[in-house]
Every structure is written in C-alpha cells, then in structure tokens.
C-alpha atoms as a PDB file:
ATOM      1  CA  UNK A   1      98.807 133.557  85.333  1.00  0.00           C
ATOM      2  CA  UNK A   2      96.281 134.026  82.685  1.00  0.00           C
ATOM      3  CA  UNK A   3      95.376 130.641  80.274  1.00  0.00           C
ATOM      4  CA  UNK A   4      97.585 128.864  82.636  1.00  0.00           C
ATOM      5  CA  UNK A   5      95.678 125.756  82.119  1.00  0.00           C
ATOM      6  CA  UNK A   6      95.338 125.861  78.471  1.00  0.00           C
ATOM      7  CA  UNK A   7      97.848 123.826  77.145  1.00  0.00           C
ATOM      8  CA  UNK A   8      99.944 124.880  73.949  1.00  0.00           C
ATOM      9  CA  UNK A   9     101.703 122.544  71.584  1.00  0.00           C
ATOM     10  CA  UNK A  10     104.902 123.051  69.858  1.00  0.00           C
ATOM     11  CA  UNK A  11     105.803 120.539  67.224  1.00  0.00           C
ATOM     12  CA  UNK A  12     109.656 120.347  66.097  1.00  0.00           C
ATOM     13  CA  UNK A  13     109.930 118.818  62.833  1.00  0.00           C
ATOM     14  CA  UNK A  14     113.339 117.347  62.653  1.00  0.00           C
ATOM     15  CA  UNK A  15     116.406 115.685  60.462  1.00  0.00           C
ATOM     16  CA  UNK A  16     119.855 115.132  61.686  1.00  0.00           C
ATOM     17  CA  UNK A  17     119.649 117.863  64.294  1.00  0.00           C
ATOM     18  CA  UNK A  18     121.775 116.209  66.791  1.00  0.00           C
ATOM     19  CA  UNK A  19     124.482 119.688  66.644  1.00  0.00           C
ATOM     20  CA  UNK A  20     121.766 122.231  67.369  1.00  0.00           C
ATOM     21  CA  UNK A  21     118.655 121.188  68.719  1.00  0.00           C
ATOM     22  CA  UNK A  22     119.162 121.631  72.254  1.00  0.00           C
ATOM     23  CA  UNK A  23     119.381 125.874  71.903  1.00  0.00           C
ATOM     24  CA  UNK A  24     115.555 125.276  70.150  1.00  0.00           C
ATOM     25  CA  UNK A  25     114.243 123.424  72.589  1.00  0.00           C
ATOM     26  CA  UNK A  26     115.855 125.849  75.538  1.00  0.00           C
ATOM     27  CA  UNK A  27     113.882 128.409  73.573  1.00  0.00           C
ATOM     28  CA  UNK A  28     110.448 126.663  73.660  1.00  0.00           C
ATOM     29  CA  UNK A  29     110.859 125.475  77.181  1.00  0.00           C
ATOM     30  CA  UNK A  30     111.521 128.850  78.572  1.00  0.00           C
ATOM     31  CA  UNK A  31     108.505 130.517  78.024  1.00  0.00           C
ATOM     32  CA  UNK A  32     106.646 132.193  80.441  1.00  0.00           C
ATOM     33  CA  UNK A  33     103.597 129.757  80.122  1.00  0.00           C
ATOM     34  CA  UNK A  34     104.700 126.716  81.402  1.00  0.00           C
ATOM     35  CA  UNK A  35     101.704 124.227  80.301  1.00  0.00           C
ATOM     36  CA  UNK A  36     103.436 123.409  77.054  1.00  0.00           C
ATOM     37  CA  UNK A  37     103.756 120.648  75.035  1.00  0.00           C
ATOM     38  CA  UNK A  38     107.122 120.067  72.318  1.00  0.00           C
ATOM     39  CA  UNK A  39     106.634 117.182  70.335  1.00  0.00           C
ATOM     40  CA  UNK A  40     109.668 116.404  68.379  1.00  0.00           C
ATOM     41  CA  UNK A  41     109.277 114.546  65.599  1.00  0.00           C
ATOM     42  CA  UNK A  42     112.119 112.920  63.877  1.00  0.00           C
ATOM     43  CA  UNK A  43     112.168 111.893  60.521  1.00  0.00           C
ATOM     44  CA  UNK A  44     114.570 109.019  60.718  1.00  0.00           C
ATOM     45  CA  UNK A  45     117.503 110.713  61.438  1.00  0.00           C
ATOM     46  CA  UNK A  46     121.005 109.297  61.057  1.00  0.00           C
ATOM     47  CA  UNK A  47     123.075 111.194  63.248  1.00  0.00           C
ATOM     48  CA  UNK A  48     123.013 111.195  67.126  1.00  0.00           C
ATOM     49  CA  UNK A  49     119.516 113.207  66.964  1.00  0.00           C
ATOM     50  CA  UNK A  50     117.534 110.152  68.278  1.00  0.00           C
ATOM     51  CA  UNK A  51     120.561 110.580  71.936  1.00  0.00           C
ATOM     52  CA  UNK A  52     120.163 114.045  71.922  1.00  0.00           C
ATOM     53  CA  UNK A  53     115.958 114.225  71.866  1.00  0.00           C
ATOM     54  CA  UNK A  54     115.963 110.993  74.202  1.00  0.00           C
ATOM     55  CA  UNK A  55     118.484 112.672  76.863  1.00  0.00           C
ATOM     56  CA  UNK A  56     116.324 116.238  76.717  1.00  0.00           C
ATOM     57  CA  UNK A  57     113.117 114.282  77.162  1.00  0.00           C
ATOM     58  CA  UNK A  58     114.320 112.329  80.286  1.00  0.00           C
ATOM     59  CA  UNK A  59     115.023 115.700  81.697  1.00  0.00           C
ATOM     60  CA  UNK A  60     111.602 117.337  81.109  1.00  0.00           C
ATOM     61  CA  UNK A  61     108.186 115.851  81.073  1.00  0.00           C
ATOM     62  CA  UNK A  62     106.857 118.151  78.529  1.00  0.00           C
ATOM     63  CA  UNK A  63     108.999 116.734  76.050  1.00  0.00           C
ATOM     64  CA  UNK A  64     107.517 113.945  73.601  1.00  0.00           C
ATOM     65  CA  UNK A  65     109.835 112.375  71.269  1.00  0.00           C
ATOM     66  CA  UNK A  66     108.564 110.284  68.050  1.00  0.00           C
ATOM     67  CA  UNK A  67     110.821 108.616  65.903  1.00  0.00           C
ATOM     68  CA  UNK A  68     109.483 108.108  62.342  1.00  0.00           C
ATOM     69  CA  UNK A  69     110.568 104.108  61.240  1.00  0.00           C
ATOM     70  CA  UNK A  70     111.595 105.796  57.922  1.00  0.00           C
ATOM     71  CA  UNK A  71     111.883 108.883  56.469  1.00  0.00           C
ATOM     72  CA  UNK A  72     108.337 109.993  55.871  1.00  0.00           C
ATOM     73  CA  UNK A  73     109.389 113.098  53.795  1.00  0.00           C
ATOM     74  CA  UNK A  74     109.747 116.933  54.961  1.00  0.00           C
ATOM     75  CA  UNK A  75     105.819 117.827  54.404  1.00  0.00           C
ATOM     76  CA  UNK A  76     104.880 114.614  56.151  1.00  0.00           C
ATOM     77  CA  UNK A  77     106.902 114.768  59.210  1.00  0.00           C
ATOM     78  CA  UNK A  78     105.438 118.395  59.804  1.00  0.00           C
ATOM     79  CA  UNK A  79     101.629 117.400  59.622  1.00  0.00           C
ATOM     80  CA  UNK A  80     102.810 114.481  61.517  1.00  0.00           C
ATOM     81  CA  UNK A  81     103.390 116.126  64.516  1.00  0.00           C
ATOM     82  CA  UNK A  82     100.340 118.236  64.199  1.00  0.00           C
ATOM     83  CA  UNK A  83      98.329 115.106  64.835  1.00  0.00           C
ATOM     84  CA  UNK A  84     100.570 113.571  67.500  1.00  0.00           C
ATOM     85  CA  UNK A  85     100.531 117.249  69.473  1.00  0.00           C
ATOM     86  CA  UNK A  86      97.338 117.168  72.171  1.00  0.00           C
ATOM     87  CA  UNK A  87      97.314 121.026  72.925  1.00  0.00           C
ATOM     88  CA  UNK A  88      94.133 123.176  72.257  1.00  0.00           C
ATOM     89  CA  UNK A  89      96.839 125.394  70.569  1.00  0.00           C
ATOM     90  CA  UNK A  90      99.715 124.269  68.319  1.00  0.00           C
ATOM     91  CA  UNK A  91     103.025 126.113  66.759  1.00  0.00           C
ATOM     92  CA  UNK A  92     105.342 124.410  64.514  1.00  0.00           C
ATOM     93  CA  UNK A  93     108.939 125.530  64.508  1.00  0.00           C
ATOM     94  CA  UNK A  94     112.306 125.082  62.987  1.00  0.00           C
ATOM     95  CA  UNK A  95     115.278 123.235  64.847  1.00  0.00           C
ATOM     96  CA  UNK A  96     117.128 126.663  63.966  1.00  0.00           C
ATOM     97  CA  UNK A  97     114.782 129.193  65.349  1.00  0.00           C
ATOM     98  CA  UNK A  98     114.146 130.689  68.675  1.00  0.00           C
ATOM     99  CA  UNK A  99     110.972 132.304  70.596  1.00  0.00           C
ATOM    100  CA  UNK A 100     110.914 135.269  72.566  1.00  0.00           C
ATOM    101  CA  UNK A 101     109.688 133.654  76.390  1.00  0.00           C
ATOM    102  CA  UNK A 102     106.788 135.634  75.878  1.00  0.00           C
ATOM    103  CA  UNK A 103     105.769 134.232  72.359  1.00  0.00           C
ATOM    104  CA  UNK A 104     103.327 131.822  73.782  1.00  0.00           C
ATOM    105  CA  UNK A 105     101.633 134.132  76.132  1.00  0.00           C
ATOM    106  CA  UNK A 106     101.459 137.236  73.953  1.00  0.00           C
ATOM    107  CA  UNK A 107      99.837 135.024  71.045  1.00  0.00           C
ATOM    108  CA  UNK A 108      96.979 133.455  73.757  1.00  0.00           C
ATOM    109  CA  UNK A 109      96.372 137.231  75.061  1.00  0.00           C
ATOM    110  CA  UNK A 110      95.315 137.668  71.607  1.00  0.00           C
ATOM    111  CA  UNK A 111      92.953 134.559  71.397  1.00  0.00           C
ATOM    112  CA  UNK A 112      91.370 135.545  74.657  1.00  0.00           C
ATOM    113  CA  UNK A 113      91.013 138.980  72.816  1.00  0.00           C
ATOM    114  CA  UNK A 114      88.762 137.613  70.013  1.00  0.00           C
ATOM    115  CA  UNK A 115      87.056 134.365  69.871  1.00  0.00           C
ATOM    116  CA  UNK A 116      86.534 134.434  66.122  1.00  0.00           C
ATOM    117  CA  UNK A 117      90.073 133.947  65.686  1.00  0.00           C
ATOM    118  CA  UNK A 118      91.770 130.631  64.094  1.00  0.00           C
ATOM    119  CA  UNK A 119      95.175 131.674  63.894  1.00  0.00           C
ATOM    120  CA  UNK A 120      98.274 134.450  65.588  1.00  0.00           C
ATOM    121  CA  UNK A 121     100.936 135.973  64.232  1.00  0.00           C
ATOM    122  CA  UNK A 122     103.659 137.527  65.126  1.00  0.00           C
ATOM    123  CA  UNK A 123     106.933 139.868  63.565  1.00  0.00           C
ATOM    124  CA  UNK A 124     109.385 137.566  63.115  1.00  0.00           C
ATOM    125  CA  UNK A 125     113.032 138.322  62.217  1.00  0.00           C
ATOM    126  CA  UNK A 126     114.565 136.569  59.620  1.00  0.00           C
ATOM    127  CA  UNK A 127     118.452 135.974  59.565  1.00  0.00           C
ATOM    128  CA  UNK A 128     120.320 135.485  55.960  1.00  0.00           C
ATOM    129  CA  UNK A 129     123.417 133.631  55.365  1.00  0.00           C
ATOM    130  CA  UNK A 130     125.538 137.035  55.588  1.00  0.00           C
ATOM    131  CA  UNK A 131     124.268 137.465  59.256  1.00  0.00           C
ATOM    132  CA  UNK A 132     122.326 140.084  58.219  1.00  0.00           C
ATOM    133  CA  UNK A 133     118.420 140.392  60.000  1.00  0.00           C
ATOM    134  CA  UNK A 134     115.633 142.042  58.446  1.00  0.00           C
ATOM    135  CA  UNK A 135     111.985 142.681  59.199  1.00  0.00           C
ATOM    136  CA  UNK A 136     109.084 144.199  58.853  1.00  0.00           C
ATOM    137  CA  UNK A 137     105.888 145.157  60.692  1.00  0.00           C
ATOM    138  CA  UNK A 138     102.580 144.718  59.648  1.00  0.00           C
ATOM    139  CA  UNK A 139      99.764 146.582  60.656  1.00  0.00           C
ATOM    140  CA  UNK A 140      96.964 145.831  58.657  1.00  0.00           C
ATOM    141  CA  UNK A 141      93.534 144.819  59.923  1.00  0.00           C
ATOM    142  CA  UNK A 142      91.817 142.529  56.888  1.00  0.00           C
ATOM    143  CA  UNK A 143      92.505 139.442  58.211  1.00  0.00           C
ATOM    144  CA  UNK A 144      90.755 140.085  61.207  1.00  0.00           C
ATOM    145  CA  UNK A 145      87.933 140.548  58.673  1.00  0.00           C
ATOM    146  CA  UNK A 146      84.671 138.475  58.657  1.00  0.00           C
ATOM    147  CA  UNK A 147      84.648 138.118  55.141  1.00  0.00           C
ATOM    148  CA  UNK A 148      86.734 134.854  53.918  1.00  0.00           C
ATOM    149  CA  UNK A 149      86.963 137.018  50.524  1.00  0.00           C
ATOM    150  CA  UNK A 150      88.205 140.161  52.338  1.00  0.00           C
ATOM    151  CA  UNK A 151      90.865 137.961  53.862  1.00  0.00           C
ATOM    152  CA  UNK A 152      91.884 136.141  51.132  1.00  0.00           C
ATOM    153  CA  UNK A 153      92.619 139.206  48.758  1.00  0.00           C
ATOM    154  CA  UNK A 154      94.767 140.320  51.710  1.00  0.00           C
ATOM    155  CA  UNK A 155      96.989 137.439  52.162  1.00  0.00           C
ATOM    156  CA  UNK A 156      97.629 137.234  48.167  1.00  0.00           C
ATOM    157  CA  UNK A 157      98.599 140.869  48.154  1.00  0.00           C
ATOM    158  CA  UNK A 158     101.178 140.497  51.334  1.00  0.00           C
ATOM    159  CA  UNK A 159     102.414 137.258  49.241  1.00  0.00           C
ATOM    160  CA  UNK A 160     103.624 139.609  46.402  1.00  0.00           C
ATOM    161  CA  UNK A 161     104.415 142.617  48.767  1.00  0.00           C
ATOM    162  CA  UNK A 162     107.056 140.837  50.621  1.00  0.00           C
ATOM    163  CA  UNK A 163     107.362 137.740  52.465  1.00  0.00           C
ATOM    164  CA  UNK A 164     108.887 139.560  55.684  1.00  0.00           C
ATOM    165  CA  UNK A 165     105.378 140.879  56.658  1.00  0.00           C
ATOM    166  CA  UNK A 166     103.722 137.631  57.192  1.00  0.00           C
ATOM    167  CA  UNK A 167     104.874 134.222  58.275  1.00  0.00           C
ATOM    168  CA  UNK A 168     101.458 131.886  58.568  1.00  0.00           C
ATOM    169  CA  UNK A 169     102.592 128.824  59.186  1.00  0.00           C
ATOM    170  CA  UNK A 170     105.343 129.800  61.701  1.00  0.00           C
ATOM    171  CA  UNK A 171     102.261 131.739  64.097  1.00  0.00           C
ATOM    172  CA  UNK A 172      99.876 129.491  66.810  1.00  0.00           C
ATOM    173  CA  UNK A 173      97.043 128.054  65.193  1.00  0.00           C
ATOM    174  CA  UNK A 174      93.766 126.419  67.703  1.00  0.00           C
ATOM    175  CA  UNK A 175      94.355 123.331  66.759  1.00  0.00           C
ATOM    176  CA  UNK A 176      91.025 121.633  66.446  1.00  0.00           C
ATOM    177  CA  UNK A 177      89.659 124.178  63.670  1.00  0.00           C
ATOM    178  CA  UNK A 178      92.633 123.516  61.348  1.00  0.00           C
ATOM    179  CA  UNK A 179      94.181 120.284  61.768  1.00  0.00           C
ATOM    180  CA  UNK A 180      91.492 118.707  58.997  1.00  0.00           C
ATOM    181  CA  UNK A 181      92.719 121.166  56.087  1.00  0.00           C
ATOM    182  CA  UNK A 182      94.660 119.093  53.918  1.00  0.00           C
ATOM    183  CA  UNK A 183      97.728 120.098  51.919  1.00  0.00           C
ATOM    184  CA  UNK A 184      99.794 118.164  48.964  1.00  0.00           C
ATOM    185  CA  UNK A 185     103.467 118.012  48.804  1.00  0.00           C
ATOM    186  CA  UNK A 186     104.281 121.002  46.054  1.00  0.00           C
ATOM    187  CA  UNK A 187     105.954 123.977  45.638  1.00  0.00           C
ATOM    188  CA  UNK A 188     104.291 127.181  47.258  1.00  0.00           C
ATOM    189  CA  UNK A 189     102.417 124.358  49.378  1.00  0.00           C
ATOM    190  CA  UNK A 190     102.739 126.864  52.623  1.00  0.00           C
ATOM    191  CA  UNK A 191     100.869 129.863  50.281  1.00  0.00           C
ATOM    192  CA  UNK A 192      98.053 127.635  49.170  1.00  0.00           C
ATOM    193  CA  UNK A 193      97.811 126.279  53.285  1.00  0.00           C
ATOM    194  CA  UNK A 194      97.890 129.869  54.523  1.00  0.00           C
ATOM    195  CA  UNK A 195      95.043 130.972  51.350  1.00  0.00           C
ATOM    196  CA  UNK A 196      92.860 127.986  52.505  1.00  0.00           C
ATOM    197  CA  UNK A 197      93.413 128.882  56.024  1.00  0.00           C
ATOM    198  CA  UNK A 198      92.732 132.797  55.540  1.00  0.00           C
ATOM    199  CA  UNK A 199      89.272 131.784  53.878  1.00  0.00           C
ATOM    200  CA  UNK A 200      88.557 128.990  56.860  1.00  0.00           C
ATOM    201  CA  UNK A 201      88.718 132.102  59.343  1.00  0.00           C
ATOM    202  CA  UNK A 202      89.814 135.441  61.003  1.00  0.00           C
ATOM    203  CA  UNK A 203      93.723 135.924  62.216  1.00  0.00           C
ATOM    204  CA  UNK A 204      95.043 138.332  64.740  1.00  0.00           C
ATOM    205  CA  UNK A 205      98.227 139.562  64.678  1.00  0.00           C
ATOM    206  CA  UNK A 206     100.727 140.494  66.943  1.00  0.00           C
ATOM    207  CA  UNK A 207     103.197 143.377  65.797  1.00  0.00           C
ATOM    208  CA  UNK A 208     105.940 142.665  68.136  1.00  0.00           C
ATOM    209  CA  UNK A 209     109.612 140.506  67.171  1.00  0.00           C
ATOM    210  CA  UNK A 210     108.561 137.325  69.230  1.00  0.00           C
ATOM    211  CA  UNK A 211     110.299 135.110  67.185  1.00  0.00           C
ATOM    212  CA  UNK A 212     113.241 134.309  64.870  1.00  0.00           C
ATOM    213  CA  UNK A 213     114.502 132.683  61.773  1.00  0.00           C
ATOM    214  CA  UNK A 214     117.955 131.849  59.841  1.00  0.00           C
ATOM    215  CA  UNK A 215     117.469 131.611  56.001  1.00  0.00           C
ATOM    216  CA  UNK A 216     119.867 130.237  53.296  1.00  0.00           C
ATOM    217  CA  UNK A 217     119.417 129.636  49.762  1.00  0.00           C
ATOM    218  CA  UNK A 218     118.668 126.928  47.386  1.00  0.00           C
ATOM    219  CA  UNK A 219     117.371 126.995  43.638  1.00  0.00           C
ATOM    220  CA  UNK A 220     113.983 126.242  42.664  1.00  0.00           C
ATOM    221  CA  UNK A 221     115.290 122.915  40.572  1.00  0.00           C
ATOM    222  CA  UNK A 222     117.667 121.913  44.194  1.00  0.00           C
ATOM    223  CA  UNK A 223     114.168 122.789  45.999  1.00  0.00           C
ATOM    224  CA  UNK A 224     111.746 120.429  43.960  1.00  0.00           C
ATOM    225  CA  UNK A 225     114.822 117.434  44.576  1.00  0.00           C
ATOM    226  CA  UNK A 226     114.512 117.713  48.197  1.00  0.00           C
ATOM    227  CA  UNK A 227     111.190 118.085  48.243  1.00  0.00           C
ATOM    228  CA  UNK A 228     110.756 114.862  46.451  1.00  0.00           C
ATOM    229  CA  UNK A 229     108.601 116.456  43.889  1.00  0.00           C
ATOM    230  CA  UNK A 230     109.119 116.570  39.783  1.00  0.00           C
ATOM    231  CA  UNK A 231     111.688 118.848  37.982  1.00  0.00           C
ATOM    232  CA  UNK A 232     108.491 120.090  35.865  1.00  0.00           C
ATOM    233  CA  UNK A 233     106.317 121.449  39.515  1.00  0.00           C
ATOM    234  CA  UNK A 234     109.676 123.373  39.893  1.00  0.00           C
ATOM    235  CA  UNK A 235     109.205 125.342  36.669  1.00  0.00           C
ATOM    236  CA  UNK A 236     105.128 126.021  37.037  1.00  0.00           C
ATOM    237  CA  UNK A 237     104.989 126.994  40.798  1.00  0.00           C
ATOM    238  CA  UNK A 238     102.489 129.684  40.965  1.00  0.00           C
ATOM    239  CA  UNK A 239     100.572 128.636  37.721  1.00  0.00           C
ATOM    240  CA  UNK A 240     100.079 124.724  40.010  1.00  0.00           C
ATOM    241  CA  UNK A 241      99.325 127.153  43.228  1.00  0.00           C
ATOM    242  CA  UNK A 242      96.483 129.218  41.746  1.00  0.00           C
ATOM    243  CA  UNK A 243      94.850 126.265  40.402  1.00  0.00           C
ATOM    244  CA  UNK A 244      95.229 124.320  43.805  1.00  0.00           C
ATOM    245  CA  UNK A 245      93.643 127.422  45.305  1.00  0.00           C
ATOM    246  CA  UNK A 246      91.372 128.496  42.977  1.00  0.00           C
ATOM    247  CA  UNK A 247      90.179 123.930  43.706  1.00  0.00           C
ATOM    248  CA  UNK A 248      89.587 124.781  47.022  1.00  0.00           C
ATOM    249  CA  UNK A 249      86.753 127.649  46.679  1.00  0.00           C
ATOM    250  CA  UNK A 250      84.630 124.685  45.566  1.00  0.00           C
ATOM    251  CA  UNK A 251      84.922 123.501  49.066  1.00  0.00           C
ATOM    252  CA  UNK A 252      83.968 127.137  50.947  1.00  0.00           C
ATOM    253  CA  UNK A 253      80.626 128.016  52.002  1.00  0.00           C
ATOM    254  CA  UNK A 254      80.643 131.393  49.783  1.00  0.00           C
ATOM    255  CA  UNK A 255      78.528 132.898  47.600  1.00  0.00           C
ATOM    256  CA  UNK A 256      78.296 133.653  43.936  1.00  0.00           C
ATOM    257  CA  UNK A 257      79.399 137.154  44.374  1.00  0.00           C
ATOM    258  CA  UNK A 258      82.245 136.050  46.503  1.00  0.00           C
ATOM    259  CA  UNK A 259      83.799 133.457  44.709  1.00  0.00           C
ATOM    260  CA  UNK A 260      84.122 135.734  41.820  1.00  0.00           C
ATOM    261  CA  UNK A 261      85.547 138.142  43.997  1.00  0.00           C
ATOM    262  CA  UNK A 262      87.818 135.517  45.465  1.00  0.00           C
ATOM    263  CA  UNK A 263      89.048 134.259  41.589  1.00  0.00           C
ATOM    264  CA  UNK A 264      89.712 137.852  40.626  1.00  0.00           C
ATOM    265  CA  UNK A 265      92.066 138.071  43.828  1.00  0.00           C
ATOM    266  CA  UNK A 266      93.486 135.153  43.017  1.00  0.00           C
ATOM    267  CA  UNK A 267      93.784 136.156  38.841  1.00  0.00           C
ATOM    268  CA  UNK A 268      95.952 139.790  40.781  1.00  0.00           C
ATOM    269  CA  UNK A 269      98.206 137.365  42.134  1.00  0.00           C
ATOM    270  CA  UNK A 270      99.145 135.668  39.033  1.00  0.00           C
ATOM    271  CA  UNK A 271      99.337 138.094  36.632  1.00  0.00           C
ATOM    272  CA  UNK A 272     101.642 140.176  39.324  1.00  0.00           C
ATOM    273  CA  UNK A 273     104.172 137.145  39.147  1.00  0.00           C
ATOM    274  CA  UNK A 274     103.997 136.618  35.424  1.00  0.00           C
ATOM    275  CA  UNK A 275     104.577 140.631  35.272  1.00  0.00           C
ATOM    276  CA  UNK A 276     107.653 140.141  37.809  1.00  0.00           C
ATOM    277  CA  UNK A 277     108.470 137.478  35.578  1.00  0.00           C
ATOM    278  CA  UNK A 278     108.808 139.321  32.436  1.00  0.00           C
ATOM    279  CA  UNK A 279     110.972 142.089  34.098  1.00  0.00           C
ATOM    280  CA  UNK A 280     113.324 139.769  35.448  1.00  0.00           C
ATOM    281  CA  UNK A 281     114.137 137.612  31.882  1.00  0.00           C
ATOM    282  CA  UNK A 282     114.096 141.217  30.712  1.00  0.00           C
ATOM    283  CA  UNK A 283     117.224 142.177  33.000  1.00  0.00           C
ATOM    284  CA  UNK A 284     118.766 139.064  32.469  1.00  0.00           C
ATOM    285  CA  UNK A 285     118.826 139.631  28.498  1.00  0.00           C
ATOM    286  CA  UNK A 286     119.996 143.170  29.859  1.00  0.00           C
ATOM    287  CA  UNK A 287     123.343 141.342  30.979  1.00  0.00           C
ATOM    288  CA  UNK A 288     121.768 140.234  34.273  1.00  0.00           C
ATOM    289  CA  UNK A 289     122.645 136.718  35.691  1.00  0.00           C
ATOM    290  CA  UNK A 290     121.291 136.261  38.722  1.00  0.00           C
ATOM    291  CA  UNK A 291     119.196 133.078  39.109  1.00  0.00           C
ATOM    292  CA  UNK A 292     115.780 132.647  41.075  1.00  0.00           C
ATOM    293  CA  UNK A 293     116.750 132.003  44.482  1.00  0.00           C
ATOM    294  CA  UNK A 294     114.436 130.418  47.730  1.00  0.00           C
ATOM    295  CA  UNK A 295     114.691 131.109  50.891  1.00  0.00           C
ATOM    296  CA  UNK A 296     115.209 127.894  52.851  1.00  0.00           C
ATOM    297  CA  UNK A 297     115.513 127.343  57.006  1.00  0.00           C
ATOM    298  CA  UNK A 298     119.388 127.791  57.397  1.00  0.00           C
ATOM    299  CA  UNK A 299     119.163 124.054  59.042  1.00  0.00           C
ATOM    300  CA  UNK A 300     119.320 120.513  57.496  1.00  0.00           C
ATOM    301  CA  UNK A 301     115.254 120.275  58.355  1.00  0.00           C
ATOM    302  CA  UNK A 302     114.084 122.249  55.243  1.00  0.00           C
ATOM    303  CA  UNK A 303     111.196 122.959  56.517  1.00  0.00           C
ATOM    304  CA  UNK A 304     108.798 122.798  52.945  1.00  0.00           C
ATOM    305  CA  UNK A 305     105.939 125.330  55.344  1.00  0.00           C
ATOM    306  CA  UNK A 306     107.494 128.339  54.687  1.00  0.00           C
ATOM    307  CA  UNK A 307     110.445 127.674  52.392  1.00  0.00           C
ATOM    308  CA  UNK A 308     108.531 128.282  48.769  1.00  0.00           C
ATOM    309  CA  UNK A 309     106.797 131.355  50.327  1.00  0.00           C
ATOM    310  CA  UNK A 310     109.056 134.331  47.990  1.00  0.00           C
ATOM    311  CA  UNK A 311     109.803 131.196  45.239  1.00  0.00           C
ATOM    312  CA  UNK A 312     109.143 133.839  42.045  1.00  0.00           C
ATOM    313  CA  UNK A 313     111.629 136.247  43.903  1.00  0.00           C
ATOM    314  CA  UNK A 314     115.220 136.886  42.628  1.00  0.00           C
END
C-alpha cells in the first residue's frame, strides 16, 4: 500500500471517558493504513478511564496510554499529546468522534500530492444535540496559495462564513513543521492556531465526509469557567483574538506590503463581528432572547481546539 511505512499519529485528548472511548478508538484503529500511532492522553481522570485505556492498550501495540499526575487543563492535555505522539504526521481527535477507515490514507494521498503542504483537511459532519447533521463542502483553492497573506485573508473570511466549511485543528498536520507554534489558553485559541498556521504554510483539502463530530452547547461565561480562563476574556473574545494575531505577524518573514495586507484582513474580520454584533443586540431589543451560544464536543473532554471556533454566533 502506498505511505505504508510512514507512520501517522493520532492523539486522544481525554477526561472521564471510561463510557465511550472504546467506539473512538475502534474508529482510529480501523483504518486502512495500519502504521498508526493513538496516543491517549488522560488528564487525570476519575472514572474507570485509566481500566478502560489500560485494557485497549494490552490488546493493541499501537496504543500508548499517558496518564497526566493531575489535571493539566483541557488546552494542555491536547498539546501534550502532540509532543508525546512520534509520527511524521499527527491528528488530534475527540473521544466522541469517528473517522471514515479511509481518513488517514485519503489525507497522506494528498501530502504525497504536494510537498509544500503543512496541513489536510477534510468535510467533516457535525452532529447537534437534536441529532440533527449538517455540512458543508468547501472548494476553494487559497490555502493552497503560496502567499501566507493570500491564505490568511482566506481562513478569516471562512471564520465568519460559517464554521461547517473548515475544521483546522481536527485535519492531519506533518508534525515536525508545526509542533513549535505556540498557543495560550483563551477563547477563539483554535482561530488564532489555525491564522498562525495558515501564514506558517500551504493546506490541501480534501472535499469528501471522512470524519465526524457531535456538538452541544454551552455559554460563552460556562465556556471561559471550564476553560479556566477569566469571566472578562469571555466578554472580549475576538477583540483578545485579533490582537493575539495581529502579535504574531511580528514573528512572519513578510514584507511591508504584506503585513498591511495581512492587518487589513485581519481589521474585515473584526469589524464583520462587531457588525454581527450590533444586529444581534438589535433583535434582542426587537423582543429577541436568545443568548450567544458555543458549540462544544458533545463529550465531557471539551475539547478548547475547536470549541470557540463560531463563539460570536447566536
């Protein structure tokens, strides 16, 4: 089979996942490119998650379980197995998601397709509470772009288009160009990973549903608590992301022409969410009374990757 020596890691974040962890790691496992690493890392859990992970490992060598001594917080425990994982590739995933068992091969077709490439998505379908799935194809060819700028402008504009069309930290990254790009425990932290990523290098995409998600919902005030973070991040989430990003141009090899280009992109996003921001108090004076809503993994994990992606949504 083709890249059948490369080996891929899959790290699996976890917290008291003892009840459904096993259907996961069925899902990882039974891909059609066997040279794959999980790495389960659990973040002190205080159910029978440490039996469960212990009992799957015994039974399959590709399995590596770490045990955090204490809880080392959600953002934490997902970098942290990024730097235990020892594949050339790596894919994080939630303990309530599932991969189609050609996910891994389809995403290294496309990696094989394009050297340039840092990162591969894929469609993803996303489950709500009400059982209902939705998603949506993207077919857009920026990202692939050699211009970090380019990129950039395209990732902001998806990020107020709708957050079914892209899903970058949930795609398979090569491992060794991204696993030095830090990130700080905030709200929107996955948008200002995936901006810093999109200006590090060109993505590929795959439009095909290779991959799954179940969503519920917390407030932005319930999302900051379990994050760890203050009530006050919680109420300036894309103002504190479009400074972090706007920080992190300093760091980019671009030139004067493109780092205006890249703080203009970055101005469109803001002023689109303080516009969406307007219309919404303006509905709820209207008689509306709906509150902002996240998105969260449907599981116990709360994965903080993806879950502020749509935060300004309601």
């Amino acid at each position: 089979m083709q890249h059948s020596d490369t080996l891929v890691s899959v790290g699996l974040p976890v917290y008291n996942a003892g009840d459904r962890i096993v259907d996961v790691v069925k899902s990882i496992l039974g891909q059609d490119h066997e040279n794959l690493e999980l790495v389960i890392s659990d973040n002190a859990s205080t159910d029978d998650t440490e039996d469960v992970c212990r009992a799957l490992a015994a039974d399959d060598s590709r399995i590596a379980y770490h045990r955090n001594a204490t809880n080392v917080g959600l953002l934490n425990n997902f970098v942290g197995a990024m730097r235990l994982a020892k594949g050339d590739y790596f894919r994080w995933i939630g303990d309530d998601d599932w991969l189609d068992p050609r996910y891994v091969s389809r995403c290294l077709d496309a990696f094989a397709d394009d050297e340039r490439l840092i990162l591969v998505t894929t469609q993803i379908e996303y489950t709500g509470p009400d059982g209902v799935t939705e998603t949506a194809p993207y077919h857009g060819t920026a990202l692939r772009s050699d211009d970090p700028v380019t990129r950039l402008a395209e990732l902001l504009r998806l990020f107020n288009d709708s957050h079914l069309l892209m899903d970058t930290c949930y795609g398979v990254f090569r491992r060794d160009r991204v696993i030095g790009v830090k990130r700080r425990n905030m709200m929107n932290d996955d948008q200002v990973y995936s901006a810093k990523l999109a200006l590090l290098g060109p993505w590929g995409h795959v439009s095909e549903v290779l991959a799954g998600r179940n969503w519920t919902y917390v407030s932005k005030p319930d999302l900051a608590r379990k994050l760890g973070i203050s009530r006050i991040q919680a109420t300036l989430p894309n103002e504190l992301q479009c400074l972090e990003t706007a920080r992190f141009l300093k760091e980019c090899d671009l030139d004067a022409e493109q780092r205006n280009r890249a703080r203009l992109a970055i101005a469109k996003l803001y002023g689109k969410r303080r516009q969406d921001a307007v219309i919404r108090r303006a509905k709820r004076l209207l008689g509306h009374t709906e509150q902002p809503v996240v998105p969260l993994p449907k599981a116990d994990t709360l994965d903080v990757v993806r879950a502020s992606q749509p935060a300004d949504r309601s």
